[in-house]
C-alpha atoms as a PDB file:
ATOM      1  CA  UNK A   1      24.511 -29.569   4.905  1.00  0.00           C
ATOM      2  CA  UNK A   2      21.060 -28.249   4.828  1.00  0.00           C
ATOM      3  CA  UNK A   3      18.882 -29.101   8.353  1.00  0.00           C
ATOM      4  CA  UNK A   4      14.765 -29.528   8.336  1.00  0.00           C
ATOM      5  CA  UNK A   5      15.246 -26.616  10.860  1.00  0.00           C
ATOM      6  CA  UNK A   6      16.700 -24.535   8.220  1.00  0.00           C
ATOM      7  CA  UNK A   7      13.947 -25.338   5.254  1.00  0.00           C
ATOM      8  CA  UNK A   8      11.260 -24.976   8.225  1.00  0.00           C
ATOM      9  CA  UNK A   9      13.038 -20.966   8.400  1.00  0.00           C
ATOM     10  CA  UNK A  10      13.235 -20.049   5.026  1.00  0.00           C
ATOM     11  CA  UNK A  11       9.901 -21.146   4.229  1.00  0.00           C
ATOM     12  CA  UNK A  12       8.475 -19.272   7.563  1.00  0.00           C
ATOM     13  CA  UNK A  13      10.756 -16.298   6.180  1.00  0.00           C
ATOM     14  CA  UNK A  14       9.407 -16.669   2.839  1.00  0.00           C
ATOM     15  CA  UNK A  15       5.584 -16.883   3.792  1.00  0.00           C
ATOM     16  CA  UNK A  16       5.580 -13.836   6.324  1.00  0.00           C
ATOM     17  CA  UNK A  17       7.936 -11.756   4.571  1.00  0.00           C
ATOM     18  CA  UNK A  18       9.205 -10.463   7.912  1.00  0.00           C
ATOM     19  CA  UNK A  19      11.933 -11.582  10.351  1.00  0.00           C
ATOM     20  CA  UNK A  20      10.667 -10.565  13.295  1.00  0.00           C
ATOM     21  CA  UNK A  21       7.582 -12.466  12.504  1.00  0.00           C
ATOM     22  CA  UNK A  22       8.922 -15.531  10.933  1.00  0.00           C
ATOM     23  CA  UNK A  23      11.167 -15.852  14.130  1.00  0.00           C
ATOM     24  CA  UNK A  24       7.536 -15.542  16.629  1.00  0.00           C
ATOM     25  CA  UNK A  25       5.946 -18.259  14.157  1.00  0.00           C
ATOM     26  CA  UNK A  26       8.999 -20.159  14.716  1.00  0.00           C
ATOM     27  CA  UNK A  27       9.661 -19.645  18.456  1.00  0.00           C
ATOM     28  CA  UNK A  28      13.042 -18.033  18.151  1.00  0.00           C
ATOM     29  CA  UNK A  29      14.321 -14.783  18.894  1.00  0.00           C
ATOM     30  CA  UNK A  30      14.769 -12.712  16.447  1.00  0.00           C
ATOM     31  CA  UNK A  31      18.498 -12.522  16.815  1.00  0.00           C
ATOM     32  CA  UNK A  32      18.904 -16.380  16.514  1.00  0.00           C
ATOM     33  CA  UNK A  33      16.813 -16.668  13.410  1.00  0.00           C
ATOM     34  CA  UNK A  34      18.701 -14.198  11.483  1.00  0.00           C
ATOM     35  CA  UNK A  35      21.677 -15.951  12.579  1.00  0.00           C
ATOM     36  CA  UNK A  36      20.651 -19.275  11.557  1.00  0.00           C
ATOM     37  CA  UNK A  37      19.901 -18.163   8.363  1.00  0.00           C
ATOM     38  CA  UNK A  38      23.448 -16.554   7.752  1.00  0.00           C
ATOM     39  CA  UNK A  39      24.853 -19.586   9.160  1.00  0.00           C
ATOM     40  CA  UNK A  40      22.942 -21.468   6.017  1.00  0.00           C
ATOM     41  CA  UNK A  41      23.905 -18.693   3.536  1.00  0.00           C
ATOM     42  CA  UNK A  42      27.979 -18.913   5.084  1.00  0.00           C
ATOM     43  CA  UNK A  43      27.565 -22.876   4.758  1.00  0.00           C
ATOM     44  CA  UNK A  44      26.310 -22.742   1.054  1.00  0.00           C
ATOM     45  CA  UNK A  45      28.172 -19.616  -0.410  1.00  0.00           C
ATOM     46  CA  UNK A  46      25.429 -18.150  -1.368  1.00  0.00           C
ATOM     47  CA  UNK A  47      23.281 -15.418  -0.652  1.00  0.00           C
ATOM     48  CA  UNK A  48      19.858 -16.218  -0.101  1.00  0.00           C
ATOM     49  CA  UNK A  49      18.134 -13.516   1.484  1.00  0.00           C
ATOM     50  CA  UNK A  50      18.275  -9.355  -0.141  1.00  0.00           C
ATOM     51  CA  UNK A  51      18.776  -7.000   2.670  1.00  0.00           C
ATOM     52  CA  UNK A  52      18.419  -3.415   2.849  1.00  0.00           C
ATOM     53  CA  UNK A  53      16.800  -1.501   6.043  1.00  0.00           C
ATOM     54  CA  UNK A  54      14.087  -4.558   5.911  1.00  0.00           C
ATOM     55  CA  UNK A  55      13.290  -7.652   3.881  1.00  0.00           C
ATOM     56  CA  UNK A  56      13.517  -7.271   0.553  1.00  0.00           C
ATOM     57  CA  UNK A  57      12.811 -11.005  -0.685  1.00  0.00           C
ATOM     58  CA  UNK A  58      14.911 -13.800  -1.554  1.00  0.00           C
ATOM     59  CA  UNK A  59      17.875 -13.865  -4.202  1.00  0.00           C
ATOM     60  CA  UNK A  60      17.732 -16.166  -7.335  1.00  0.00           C
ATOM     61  CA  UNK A  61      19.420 -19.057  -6.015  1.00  0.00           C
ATOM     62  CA  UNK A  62      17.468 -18.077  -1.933  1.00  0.00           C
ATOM     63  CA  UNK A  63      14.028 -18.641  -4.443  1.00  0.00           C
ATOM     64  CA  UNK A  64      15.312 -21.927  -5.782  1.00  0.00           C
ATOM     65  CA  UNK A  65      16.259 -23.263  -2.172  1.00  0.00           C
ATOM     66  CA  UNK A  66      13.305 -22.300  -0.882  1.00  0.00           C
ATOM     67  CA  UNK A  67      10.951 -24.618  -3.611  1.00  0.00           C
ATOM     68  CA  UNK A  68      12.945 -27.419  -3.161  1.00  0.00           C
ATOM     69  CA  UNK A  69      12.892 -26.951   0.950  1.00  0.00           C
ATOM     70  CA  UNK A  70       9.181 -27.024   0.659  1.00  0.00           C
ATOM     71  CA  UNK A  71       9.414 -29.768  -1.522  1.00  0.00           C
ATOM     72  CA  UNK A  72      10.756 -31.818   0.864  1.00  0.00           C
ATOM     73  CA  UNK A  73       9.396 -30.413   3.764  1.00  0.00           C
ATOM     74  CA  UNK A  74       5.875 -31.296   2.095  1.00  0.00           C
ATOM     75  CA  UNK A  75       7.416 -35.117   1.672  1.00  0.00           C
ATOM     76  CA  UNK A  76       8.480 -35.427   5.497  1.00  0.00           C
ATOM     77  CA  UNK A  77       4.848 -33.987   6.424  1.00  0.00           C
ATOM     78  CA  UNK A  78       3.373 -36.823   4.384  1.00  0.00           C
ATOM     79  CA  UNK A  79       5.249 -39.186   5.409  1.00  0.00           C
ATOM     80  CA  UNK A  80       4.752 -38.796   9.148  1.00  0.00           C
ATOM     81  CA  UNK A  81       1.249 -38.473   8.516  1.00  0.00           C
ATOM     82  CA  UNK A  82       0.992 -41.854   6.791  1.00  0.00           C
ATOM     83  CA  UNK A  83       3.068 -43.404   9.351  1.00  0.00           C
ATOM     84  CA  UNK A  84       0.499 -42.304  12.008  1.00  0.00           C
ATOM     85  CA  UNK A  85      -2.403 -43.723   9.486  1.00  0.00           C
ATOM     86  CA  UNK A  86      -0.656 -47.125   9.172  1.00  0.00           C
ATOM     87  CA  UNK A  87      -1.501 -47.454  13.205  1.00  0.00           C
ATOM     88  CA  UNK A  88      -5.187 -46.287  12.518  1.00  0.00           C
ATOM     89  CA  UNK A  89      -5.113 -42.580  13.084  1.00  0.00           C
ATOM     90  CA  UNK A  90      -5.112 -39.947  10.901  1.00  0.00           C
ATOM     91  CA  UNK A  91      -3.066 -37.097  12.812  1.00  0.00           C
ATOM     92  CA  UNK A  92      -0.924 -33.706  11.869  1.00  0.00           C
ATOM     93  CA  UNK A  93      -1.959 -29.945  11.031  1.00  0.00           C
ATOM     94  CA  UNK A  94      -4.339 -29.258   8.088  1.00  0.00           C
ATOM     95  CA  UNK A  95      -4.215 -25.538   7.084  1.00  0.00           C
ATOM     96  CA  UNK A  96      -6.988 -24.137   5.512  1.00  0.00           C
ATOM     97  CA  UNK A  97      -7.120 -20.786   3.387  1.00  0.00           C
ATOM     98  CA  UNK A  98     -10.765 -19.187   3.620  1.00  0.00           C
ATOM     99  CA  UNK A  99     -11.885 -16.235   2.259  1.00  0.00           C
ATOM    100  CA  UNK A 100     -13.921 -13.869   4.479  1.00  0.00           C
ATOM    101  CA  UNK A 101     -17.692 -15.099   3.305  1.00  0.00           C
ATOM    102  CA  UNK A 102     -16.908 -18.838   3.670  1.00  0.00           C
ATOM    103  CA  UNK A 103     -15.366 -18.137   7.316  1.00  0.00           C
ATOM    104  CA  UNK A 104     -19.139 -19.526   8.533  1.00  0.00           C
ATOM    105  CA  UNK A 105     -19.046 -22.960   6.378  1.00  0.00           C
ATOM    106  CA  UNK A 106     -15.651 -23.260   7.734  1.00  0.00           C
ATOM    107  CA  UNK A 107     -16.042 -23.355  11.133  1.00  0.00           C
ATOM    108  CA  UNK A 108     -18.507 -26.045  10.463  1.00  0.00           C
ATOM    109  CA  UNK A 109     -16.733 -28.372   8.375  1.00  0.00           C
ATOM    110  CA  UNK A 110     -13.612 -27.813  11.033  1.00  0.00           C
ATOM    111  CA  UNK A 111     -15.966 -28.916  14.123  1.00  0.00           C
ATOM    112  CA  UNK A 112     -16.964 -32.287  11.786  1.00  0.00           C
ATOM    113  CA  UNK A 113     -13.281 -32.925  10.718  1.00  0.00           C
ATOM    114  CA  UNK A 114     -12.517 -32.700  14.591  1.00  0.00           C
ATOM    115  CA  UNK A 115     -15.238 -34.437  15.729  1.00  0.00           C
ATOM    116  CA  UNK A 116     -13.972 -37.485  13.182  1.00  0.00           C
ATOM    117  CA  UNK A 117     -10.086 -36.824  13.099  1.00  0.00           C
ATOM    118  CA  UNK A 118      -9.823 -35.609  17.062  1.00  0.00           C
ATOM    119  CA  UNK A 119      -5.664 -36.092  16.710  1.00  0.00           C
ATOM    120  CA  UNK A 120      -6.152 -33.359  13.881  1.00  0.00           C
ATOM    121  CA  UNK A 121      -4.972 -29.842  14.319  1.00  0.00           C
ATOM    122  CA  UNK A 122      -7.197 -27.415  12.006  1.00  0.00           C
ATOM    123  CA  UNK A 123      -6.175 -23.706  11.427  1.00  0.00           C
ATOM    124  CA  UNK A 124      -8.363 -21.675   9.682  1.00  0.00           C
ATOM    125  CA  UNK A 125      -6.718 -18.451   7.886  1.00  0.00           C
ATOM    126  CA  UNK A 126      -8.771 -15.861   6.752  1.00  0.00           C
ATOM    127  CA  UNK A 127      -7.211 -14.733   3.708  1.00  0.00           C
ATOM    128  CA  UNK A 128      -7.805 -13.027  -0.046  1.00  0.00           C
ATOM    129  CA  UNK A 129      -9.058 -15.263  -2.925  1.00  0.00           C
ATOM    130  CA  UNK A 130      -5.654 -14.543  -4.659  1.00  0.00           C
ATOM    131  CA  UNK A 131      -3.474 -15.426  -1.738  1.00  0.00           C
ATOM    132  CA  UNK A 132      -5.448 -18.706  -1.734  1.00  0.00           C
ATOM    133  CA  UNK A 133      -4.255 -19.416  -5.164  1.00  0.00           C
ATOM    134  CA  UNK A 134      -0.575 -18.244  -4.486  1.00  0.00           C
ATOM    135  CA  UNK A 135      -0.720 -19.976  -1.424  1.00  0.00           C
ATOM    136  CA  UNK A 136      -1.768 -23.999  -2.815  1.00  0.00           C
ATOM    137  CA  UNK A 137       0.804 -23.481  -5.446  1.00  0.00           C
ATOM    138  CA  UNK A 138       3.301 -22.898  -2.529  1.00  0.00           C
ATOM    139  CA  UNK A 139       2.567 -25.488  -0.246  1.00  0.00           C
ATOM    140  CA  UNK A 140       1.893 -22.978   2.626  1.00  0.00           C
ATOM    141  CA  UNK A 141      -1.966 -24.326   2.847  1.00  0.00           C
ATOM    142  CA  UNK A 142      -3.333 -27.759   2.408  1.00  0.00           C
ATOM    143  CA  UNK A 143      -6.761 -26.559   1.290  1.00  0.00           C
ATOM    144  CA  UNK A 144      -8.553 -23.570   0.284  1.00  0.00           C
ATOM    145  CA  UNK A 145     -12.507 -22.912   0.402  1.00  0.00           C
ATOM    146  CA  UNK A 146     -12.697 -19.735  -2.149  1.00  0.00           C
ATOM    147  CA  UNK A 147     -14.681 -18.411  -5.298  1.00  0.00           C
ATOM    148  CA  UNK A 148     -14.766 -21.040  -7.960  1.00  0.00           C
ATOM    149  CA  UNK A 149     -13.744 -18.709 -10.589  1.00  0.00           C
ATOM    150  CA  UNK A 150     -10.574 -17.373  -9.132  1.00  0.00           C
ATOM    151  CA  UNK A 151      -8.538 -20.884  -9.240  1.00  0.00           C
ATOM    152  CA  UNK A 152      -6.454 -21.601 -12.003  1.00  0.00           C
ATOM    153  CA  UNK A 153      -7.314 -25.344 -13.038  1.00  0.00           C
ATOM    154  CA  UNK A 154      -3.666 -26.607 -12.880  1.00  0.00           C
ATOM    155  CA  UNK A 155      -2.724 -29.779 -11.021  1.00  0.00           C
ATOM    156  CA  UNK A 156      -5.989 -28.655  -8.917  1.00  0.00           C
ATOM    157  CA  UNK A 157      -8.737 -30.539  -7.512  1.00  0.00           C
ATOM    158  CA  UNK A 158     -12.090 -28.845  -6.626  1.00  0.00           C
ATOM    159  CA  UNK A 159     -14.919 -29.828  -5.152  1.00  0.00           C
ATOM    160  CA  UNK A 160     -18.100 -27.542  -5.283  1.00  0.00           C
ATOM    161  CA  UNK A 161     -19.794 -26.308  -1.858  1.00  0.00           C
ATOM    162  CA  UNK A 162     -22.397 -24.019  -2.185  1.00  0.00           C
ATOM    163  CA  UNK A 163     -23.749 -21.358  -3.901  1.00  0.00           C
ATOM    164  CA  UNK A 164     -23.337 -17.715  -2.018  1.00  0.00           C
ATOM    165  CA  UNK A 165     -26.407 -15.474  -1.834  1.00  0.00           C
ATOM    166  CA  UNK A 166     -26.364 -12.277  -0.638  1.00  0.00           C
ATOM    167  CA  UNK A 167     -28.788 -10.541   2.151  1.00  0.00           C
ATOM    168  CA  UNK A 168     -28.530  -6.965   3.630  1.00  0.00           C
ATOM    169  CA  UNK A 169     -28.303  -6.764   7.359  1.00  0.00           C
ATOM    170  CA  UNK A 170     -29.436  -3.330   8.518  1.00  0.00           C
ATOM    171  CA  UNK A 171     -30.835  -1.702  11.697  1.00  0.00           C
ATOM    172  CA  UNK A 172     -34.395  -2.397  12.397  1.00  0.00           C
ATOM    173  CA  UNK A 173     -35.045   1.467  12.148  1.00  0.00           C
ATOM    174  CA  UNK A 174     -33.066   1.663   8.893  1.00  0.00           C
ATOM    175  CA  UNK A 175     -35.338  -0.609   6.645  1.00  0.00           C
ATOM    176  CA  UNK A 176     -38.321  -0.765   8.882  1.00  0.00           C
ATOM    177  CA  UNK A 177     -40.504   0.545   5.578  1.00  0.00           C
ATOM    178  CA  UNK A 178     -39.378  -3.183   3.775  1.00  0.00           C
ATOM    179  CA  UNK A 179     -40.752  -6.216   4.230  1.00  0.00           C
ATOM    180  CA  UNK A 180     -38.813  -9.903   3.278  1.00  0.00           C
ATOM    181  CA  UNK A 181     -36.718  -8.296   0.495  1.00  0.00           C
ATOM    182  CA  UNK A 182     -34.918  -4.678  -0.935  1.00  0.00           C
ATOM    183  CA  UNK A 183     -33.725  -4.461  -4.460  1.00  0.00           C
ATOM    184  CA  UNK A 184     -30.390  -3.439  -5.122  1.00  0.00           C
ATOM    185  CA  UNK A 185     -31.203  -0.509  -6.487  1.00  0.00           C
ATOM    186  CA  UNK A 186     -32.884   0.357  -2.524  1.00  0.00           C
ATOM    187  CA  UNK A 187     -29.770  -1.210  -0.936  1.00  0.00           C
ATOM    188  CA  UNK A 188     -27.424   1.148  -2.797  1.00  0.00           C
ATOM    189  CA  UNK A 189     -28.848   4.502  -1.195  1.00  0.00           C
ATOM    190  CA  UNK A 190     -28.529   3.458   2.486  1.00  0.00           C
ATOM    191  CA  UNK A 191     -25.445   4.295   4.432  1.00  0.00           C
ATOM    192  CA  UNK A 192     -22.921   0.793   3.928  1.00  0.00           C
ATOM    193  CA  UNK A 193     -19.905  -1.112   5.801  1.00  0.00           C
ATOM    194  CA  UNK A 194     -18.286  -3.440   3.072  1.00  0.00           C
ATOM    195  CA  UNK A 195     -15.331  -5.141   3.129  1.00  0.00           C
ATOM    196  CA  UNK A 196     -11.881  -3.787   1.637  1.00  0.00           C
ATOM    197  CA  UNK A 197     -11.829  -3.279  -2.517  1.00  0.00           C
ATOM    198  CA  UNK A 198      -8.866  -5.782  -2.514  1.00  0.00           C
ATOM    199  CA  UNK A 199     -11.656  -8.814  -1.552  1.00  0.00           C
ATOM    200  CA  UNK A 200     -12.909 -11.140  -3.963  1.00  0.00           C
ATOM    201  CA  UNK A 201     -16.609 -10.410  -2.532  1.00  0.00           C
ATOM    202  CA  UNK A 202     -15.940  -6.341  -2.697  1.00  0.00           C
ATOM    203  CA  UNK A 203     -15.515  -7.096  -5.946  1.00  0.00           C
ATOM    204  CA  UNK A 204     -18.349  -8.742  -6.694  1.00  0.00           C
ATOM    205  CA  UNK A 205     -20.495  -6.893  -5.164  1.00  0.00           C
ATOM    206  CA  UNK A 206     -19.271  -3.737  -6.863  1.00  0.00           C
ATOM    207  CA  UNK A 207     -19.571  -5.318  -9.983  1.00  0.00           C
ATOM    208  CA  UNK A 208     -23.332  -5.927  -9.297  1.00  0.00           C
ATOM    209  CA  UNK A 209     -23.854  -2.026  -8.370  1.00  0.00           C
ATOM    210  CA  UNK A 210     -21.907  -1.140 -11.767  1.00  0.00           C
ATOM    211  CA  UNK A 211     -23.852  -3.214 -14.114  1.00  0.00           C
ATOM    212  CA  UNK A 212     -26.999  -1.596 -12.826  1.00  0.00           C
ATOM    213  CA  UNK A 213     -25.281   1.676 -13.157  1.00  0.00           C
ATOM    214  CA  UNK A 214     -25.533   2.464  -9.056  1.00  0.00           C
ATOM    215  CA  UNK A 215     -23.345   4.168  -7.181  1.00  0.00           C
ATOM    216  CA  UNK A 216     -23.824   3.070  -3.538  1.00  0.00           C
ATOM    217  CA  UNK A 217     -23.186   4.789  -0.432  1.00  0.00           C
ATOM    218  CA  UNK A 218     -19.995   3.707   1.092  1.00  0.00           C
ATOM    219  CA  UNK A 219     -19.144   4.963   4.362  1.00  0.00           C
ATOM    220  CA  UNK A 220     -16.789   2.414   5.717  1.00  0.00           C
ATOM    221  CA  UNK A 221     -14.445  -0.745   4.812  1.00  0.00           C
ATOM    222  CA  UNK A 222     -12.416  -3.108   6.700  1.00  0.00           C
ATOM    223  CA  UNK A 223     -10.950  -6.691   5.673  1.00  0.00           C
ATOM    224  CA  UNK A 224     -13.246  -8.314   7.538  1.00  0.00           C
ATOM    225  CA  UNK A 225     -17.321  -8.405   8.295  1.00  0.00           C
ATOM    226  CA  UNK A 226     -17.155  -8.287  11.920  1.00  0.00           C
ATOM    227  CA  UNK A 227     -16.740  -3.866  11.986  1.00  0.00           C
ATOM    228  CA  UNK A 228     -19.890  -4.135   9.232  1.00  0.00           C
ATOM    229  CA  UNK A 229     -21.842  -6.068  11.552  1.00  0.00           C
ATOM    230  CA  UNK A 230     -20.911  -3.997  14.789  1.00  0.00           C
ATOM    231  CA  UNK A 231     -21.947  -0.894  13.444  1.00  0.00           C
ATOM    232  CA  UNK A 232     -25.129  -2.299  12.150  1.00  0.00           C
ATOM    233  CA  UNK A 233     -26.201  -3.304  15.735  1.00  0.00           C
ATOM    234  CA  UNK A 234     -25.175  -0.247  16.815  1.00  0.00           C
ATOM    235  CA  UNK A 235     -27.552   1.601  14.292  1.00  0.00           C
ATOM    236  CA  UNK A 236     -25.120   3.599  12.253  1.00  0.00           C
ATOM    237  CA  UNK A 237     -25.036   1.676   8.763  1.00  0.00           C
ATOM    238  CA  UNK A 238     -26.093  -1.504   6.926  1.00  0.00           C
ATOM    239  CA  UNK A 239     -23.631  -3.707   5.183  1.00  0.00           C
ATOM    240  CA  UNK A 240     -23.939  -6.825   2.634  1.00  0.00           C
ATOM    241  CA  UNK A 241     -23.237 -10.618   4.103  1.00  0.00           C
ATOM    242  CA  UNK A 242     -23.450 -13.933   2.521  1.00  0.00           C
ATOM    243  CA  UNK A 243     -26.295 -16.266   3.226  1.00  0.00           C
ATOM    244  CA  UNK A 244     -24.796 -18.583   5.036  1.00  0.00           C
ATOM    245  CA  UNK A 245     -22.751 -16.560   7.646  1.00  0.00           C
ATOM    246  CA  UNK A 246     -25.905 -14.857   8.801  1.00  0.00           C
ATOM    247  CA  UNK A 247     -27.606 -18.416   9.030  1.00  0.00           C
ATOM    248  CA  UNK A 248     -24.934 -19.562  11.177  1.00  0.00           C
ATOM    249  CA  UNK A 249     -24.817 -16.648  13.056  1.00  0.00           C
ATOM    250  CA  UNK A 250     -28.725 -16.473  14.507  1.00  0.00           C
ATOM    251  CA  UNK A 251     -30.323 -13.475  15.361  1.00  0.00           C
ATOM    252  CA  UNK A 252     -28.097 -10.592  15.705  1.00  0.00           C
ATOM    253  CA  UNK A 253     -30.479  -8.125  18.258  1.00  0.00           C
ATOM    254  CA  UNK A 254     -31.423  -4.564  16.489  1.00  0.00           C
ATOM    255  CA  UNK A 255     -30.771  -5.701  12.997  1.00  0.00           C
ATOM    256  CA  UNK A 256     -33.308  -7.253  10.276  1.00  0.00           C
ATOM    257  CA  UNK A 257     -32.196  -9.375   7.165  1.00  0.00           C
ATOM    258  CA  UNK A 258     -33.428  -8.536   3.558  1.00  0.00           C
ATOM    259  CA  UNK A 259     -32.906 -10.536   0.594  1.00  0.00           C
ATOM    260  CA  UNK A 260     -31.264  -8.990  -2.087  1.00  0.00           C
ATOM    261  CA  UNK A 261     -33.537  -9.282  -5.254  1.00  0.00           C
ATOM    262  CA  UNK A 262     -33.599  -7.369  -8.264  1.00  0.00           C
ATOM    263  CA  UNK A 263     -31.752  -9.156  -9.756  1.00  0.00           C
ATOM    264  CA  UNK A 264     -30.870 -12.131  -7.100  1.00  0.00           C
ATOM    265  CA  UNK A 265     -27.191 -12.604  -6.850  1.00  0.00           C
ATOM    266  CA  UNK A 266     -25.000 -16.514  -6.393  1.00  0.00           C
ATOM    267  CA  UNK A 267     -21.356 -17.102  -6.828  1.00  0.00           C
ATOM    268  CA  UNK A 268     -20.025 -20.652  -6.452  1.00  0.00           C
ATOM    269  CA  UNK A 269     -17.880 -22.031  -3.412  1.00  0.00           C
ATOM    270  CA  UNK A 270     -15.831 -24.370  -3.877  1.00  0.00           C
ATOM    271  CA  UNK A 271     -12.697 -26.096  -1.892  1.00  0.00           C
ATOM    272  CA  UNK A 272      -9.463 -26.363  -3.844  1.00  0.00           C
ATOM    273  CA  UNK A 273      -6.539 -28.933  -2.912  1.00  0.00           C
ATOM    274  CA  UNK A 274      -3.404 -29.636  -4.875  1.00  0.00           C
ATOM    275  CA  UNK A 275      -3.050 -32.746  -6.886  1.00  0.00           C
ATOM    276  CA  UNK A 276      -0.357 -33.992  -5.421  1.00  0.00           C
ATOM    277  CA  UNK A 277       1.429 -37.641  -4.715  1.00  0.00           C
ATOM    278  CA  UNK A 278       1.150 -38.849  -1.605  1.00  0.00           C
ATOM    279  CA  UNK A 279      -1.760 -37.009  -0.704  1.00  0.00           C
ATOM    280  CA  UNK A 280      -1.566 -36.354   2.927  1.00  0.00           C
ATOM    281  CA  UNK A 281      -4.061 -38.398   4.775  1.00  0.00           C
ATOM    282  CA  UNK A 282      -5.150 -35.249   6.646  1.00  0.00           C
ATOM    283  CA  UNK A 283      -6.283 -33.583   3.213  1.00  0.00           C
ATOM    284  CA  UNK A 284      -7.965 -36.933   2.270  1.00  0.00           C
ATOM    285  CA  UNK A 285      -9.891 -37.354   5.043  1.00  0.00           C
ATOM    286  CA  UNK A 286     -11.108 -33.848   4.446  1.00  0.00           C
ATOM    287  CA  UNK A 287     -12.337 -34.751   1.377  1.00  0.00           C
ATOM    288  CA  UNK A 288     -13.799 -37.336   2.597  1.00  0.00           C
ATOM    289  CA  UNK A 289     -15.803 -35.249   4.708  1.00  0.00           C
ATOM    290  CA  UNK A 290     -16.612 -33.072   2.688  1.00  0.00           C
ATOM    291  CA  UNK A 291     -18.057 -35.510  -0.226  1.00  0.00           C
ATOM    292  CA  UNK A 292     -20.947 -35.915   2.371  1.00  0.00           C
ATOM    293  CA  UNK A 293     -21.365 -32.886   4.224  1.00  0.00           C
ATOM    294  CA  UNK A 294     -24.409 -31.793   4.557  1.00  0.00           C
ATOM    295  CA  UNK A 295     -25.367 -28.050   3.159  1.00  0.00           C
END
């Protein structure tokens, strides 16, 4: 027979793709996870994981165990969640999925859920647009707050946020001839951090340089904006933000902020949950929330 504990390892397995890792999420050794999950391979007949030198994936049949484990696993999570909301409190873990711009807006709508829900435990991953997707489909996030236009619409619920603007952050020194705003076309020939290729905003914003035929001057990328905004305190290069992260951030000393004009840029935000019965009351009350949060 088949144990929560052993759905609760697969799907950890599964979702970091490492067992080293999935046994540190789980608090096991390493040792005792791979165990356990030979144990539930032995106990089956089946194989479910492919092995070589390191993880390879699951099998066929380790793939079909693993969507009906979160299956249920997603059922037990929403029923102890409605249990605690028949005594008046809404209670359990809400994962969120947020790509790298929306990290700001995130933190914000967290601190409201928390300051509602206070038995709620929020955890905000940082993640691609694309994992986002993969990710609601497989019940490894509740929510995601991403670009409108990379959700599929299937069994998917969005609610729009916010549109994203763009600014430039640079050293004072850097754009000191500018005044409120810089053009695109400016923006392109000064020294810039961006984030990784791979990220949904990379991509816009490379699309933008491209359809105005620039080439810009890219001297260093990372999957996040906190290297971009380091070395633009420190002088060396600008880089590109969203709106609303610099808004929430305040003044960041040695830097100025430009509006990006010429043409002016906006992508929709949106946050995407599954459509799913029972909803879990955590998700809902998010929603809630979020129907009358103020931008």
């Amino acid at each position: 027979m088949i144990e929560l504990k052993d759905m609760q390892l697969l799907s950890a397995l599964a979702r970091h793709q490492h067992f080293a890792k999935a046994a540190q999420d789980c608090g096991m050794s390493q040792p005792a996870f791979s165990m356990r999950i030979r144990n539930m391979e032995e106990r089956l007949g089946v194989s479910i994981v492919r092995r070589a030198n390191r993880f390879q994936g699951l099998t066929e049949e380790g793939q079909m165990i693993l969507q009906r484990s979160r299956s249920i696993l997603d059922d037990v999570k929403a029923l102890e969640q409605e249990i605690a909301a028949s005594r008046g409190e809404v209670s359990g873990t809400l994962v969120l999925g947020v790509v790298p711009t929306a990290t700001a807006y995130a933190a914000q709508l967290v601190d409201q859920v928390l300051a509602q829900h206070p038995r709620i435990l929020a955890r905000v991953e940082v993640t691609t647009s694309l994992s986002i997707q993969q990710r609601l489909y497989d019940g490894t996030i509740d929510a995601g707050i991403t670009y409108d236009d990379s959700l599929g619409r299937d069994l998917v619920n969005i609610i729009q946020l916010y549109e994203e603007a763009y600014v430039l952050l640079a050293p004072t020194e850097m754009v000191s001839g500018f005044d409120g705003s810089i053009s695109w076309a400016e923006a392109a020939k000064l020294p810039l951090s961006l984030l990784d290729p791979q990220m949904q905003n990379r991509r816009i914003l490379d699309r933008v340089f491209d359809d105005l035929g620039l080439t810009p001057k890219i001297v260093s990328e990372s999957n996040g904006f906190m290297t971009s905004m380091v070395m633009a305190r420190a002088g060396s290069t600008a880089t590109i933000l969203p709106l609303a992260l610099v808004d929430a951030l305040g003044d960041l000393g040695g830097t100025r902020v430009l509006t990006l004009i010429e043409p002016e840029q906006a992508k929709p935000i949106c946050i995407a949950t599954l459509d799913r019965t029972p909803e879990l009351t955590t998700v809902r009350a998010l929603k809630q929330l979020v129907a009358g949060f103020s931008r």
